[in-house]
C-alpha atoms as a PDB file:
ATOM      1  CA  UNK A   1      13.506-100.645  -0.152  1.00  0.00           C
ATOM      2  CA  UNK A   2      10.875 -99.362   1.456  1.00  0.00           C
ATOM      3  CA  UNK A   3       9.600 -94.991   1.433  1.00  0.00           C
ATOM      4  CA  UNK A   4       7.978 -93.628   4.373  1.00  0.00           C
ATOM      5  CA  UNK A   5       7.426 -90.560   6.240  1.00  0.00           C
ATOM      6  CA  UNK A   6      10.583 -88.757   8.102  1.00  0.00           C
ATOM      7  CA  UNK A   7      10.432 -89.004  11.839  1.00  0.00           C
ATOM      8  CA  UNK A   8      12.126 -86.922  13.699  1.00  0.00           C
ATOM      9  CA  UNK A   9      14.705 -89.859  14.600  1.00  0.00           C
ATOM     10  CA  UNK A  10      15.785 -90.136  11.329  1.00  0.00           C
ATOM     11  CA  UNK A  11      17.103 -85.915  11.454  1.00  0.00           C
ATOM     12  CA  UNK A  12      21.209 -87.594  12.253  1.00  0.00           C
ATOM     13  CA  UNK A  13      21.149 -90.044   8.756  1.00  0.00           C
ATOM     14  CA  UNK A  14      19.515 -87.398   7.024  1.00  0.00           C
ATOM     15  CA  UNK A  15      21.684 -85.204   8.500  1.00  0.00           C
ATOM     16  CA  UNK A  16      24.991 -87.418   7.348  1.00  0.00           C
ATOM     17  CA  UNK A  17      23.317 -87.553   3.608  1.00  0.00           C
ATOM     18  CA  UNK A  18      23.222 -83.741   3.779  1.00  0.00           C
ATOM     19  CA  UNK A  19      26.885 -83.269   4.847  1.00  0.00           C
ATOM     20  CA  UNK A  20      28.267 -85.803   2.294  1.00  0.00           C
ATOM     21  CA  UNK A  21      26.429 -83.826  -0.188  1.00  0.00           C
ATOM     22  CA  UNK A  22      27.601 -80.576   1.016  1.00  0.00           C
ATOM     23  CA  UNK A  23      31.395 -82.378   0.838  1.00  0.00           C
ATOM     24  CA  UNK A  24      30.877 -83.417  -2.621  1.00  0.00           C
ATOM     25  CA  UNK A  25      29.446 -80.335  -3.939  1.00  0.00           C
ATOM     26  CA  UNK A  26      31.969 -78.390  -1.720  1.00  0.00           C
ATOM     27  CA  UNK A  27      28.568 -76.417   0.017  1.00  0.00           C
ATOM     28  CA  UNK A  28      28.597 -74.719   2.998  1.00  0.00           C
ATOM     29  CA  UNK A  29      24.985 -75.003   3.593  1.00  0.00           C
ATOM     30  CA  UNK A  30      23.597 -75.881   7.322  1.00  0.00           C
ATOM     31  CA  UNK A  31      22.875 -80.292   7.833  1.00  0.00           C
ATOM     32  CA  UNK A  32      23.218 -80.572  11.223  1.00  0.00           C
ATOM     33  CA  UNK A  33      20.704 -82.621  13.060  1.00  0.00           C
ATOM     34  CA  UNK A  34      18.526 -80.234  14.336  1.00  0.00           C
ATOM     35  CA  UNK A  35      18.290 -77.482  11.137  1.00  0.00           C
ATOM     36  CA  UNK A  36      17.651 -80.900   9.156  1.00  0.00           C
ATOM     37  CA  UNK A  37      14.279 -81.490  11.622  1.00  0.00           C
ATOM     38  CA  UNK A  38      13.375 -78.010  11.685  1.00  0.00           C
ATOM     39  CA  UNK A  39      13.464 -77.227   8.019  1.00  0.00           C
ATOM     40  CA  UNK A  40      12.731 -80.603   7.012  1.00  0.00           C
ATOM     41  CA  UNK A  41      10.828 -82.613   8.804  1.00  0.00           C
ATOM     42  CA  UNK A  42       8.747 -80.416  10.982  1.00  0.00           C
ATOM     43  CA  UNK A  43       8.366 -77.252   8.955  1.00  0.00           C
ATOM     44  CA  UNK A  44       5.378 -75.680   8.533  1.00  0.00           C
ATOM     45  CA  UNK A  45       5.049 -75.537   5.075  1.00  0.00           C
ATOM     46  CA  UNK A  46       6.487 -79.398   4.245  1.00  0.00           C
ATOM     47  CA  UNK A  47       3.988 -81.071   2.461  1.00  0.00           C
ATOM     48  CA  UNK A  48       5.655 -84.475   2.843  1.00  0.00           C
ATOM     49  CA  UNK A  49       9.444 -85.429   3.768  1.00  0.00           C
ATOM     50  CA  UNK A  50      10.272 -89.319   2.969  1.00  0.00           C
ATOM     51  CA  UNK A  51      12.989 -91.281   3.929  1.00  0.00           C
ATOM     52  CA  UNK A  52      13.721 -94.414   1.745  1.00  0.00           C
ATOM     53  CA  UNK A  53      15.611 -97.315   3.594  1.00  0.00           C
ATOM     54  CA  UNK A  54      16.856-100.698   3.256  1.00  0.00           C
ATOM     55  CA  UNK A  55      15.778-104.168   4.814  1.00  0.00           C
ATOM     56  CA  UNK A  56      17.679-103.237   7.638  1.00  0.00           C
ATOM     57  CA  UNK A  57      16.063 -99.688   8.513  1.00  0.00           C
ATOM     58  CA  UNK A  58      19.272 -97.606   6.854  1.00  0.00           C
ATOM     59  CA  UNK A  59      18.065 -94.293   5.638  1.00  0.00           C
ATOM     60  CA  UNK A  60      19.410 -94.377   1.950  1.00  0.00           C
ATOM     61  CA  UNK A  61      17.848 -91.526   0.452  1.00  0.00           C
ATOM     62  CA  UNK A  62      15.295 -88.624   1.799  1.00  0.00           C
ATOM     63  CA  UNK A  63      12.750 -86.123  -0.196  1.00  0.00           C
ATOM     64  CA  UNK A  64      10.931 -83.214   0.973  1.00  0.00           C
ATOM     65  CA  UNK A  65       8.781 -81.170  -0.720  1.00  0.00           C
ATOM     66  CA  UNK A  66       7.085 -77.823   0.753  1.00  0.00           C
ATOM     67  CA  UNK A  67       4.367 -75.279  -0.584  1.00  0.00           C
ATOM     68  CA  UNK A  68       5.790 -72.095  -1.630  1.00  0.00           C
ATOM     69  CA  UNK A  69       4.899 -69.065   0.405  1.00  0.00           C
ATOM     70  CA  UNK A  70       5.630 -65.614  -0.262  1.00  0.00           C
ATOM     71  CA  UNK A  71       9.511 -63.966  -0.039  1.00  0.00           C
ATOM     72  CA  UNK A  72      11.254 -67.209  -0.607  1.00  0.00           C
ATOM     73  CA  UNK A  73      14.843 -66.907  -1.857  1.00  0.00           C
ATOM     74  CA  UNK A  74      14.264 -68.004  -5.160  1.00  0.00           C
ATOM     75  CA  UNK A  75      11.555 -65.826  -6.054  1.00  0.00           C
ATOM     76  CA  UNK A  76       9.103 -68.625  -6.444  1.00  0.00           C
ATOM     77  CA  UNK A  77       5.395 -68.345  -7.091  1.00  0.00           C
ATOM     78  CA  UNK A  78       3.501 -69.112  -4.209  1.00  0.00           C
ATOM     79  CA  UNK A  79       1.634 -72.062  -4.118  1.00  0.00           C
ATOM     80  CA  UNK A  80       4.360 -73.840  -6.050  1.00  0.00           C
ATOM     81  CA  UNK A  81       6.043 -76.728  -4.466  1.00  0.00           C
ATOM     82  CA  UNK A  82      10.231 -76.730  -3.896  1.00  0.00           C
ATOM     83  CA  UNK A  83      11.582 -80.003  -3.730  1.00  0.00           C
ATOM     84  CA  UNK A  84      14.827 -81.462  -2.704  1.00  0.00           C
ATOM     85  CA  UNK A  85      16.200 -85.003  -3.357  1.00  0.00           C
ATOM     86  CA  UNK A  86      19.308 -86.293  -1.695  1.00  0.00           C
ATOM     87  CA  UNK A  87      20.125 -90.138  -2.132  1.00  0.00           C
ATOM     88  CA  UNK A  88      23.595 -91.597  -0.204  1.00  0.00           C
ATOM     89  CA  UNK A  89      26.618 -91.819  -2.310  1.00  0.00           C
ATOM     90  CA  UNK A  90      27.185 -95.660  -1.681  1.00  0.00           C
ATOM     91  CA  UNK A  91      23.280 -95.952  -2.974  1.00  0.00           C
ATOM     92  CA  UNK A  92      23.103 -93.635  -6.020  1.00  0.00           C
ATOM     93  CA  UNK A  93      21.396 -95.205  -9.346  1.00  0.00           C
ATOM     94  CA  UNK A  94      19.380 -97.603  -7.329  1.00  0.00           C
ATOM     95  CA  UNK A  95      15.931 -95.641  -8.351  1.00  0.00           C
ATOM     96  CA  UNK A  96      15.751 -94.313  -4.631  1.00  0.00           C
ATOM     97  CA  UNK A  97      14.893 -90.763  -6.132  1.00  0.00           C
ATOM     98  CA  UNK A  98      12.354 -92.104  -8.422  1.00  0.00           C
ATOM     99  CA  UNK A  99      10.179 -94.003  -5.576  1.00  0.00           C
ATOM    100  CA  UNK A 100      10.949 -91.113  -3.198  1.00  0.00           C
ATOM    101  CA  UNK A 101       9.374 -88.514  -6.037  1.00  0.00           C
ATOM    102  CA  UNK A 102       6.493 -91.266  -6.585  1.00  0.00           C
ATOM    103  CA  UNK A 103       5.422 -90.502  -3.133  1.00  0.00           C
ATOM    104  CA  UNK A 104       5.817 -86.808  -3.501  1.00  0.00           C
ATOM    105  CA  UNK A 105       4.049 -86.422  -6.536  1.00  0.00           C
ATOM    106  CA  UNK A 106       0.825 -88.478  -4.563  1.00  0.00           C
ATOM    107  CA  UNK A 107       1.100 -85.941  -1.291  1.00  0.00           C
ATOM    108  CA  UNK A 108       1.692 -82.839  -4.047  1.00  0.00           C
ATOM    109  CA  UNK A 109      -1.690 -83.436  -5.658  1.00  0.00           C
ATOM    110  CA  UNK A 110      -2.588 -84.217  -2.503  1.00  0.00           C
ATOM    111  CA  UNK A 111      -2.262 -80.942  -1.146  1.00  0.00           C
ATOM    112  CA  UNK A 112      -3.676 -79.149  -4.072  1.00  0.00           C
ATOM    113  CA  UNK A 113       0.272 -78.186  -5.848  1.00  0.00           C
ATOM    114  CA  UNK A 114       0.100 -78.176  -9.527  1.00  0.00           C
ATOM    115  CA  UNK A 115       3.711 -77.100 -10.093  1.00  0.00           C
ATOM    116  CA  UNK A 116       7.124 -78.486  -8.364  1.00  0.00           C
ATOM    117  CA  UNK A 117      10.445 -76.350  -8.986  1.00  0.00           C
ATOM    118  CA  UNK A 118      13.905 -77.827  -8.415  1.00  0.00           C
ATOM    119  CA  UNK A 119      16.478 -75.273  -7.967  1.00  0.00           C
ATOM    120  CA  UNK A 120      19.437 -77.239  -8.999  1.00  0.00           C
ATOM    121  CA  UNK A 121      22.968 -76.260  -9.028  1.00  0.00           C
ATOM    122  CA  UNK A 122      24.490 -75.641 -12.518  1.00  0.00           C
ATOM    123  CA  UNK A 123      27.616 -77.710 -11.372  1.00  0.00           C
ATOM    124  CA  UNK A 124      25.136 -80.675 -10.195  1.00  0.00           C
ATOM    125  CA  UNK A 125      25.243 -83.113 -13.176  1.00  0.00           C
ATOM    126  CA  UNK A 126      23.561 -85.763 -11.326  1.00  0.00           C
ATOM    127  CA  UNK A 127      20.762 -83.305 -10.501  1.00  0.00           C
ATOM    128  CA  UNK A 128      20.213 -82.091 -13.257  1.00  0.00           C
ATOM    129  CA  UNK A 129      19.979 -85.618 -15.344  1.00  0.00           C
ATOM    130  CA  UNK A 130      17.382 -87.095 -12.295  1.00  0.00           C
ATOM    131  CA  UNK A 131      15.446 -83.923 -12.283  1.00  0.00           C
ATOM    132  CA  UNK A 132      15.316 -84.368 -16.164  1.00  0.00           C
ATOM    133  CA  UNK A 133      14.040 -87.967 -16.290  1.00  0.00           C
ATOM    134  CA  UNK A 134      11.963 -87.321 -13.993  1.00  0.00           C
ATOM    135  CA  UNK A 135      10.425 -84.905 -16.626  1.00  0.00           C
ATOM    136  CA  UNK A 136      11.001 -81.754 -15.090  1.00  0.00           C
ATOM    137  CA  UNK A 137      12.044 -79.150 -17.409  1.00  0.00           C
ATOM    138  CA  UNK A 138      14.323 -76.118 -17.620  1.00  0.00           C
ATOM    139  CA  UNK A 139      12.184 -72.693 -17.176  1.00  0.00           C
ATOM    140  CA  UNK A 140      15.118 -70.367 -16.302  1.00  0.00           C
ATOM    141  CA  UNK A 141      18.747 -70.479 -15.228  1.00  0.00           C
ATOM    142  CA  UNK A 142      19.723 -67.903 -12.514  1.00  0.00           C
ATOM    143  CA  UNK A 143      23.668 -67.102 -11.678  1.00  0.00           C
ATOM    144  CA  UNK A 144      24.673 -70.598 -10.646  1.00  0.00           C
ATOM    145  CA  UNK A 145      21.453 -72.638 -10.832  1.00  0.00           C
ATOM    146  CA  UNK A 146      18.917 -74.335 -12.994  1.00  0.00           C
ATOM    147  CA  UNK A 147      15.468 -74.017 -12.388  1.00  0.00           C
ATOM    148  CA  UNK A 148      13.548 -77.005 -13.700  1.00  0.00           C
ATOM    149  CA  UNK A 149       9.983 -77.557 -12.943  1.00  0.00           C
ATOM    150  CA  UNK A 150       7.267 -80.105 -13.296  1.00  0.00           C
ATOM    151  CA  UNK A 151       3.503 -79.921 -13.568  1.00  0.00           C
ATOM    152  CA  UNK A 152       1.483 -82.250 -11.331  1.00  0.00           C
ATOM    153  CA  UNK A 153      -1.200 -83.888 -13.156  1.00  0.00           C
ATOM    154  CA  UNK A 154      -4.344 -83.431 -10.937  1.00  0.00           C
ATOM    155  CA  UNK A 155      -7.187 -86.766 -10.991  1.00  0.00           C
ATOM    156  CA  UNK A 156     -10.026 -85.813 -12.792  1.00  0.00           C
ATOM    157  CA  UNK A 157     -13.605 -85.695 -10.929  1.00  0.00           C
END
């Protein structure tokens, strides 16, 4: 398996992962092609989007993480990081997530972001158990969602 940066010719298997998710979870949320690159991959505030893939270049898994800026739906602090980790169905348990969030946590301290929140849905048992072995942790629940978060160790100088 190998984790690297999204390119903006990976937007249609991210895209796919997206919409199988959004099937599963019976979401209506937008993961066509092009919202997938925009909000994604070339965003402004991402702070790194990673794709993981097999030996033969399928896109298996992808990871973004973005700073927090003011007004965002959740009502996050800003400066926080918002992550979101989506790994194929025919490639779950694999430890996809894990290497993807490896990478994330590197470009989070990085970047200077102390604190990651995942806004998980309350139905999304598999979220929820990755997010908590990951070590996030529950610090609220709002009407239909968990929010877990996890502190980013920073090196010491």
């Amino acid at each position: 398996m190998i984790i690297r940066s999204a390119l903006d010719s990976d937007k249609k298997p991210m895209s796919a992962i997206l919409a199988q998710f959004n099937l599963l979870s019976r979401s209506d949320r937008s993961s066509d092609a092009a919202y997938v690159s925009r909000h994604n991959i070339e965003h402004s505030d991402t702070v790194c989007c990673s794709v993981a893939e097999d030996s033969d270049g399928i896109v298996l898994g992808l990871q973004s993480l973005k700073r927090v800026q003011d007004g965002t739906p959740f009502g996050l602090p800003p400066g926080w990081g918002s992550i979101g980790t989506y790994v194929a169905l025919n490639a779950v348990r694999q430890g996809i997530g894990t290497a993807l969030f490896e990478v994330s946590k590197r470009a989070a301290r990085s970047a200077g972001v102390t604190m990651v929140d995942a806004t998980i849905d309350d139905t999304n048992a598999r979220g929820l158990a990755y997010y908590g072995a990951l070590g996030f942790a529950t610090y609220r629940t709002i009407p239909g969602f968990v929010c877990k978060c996890f502190k980013v160790t920073m090196p010491h100088k």
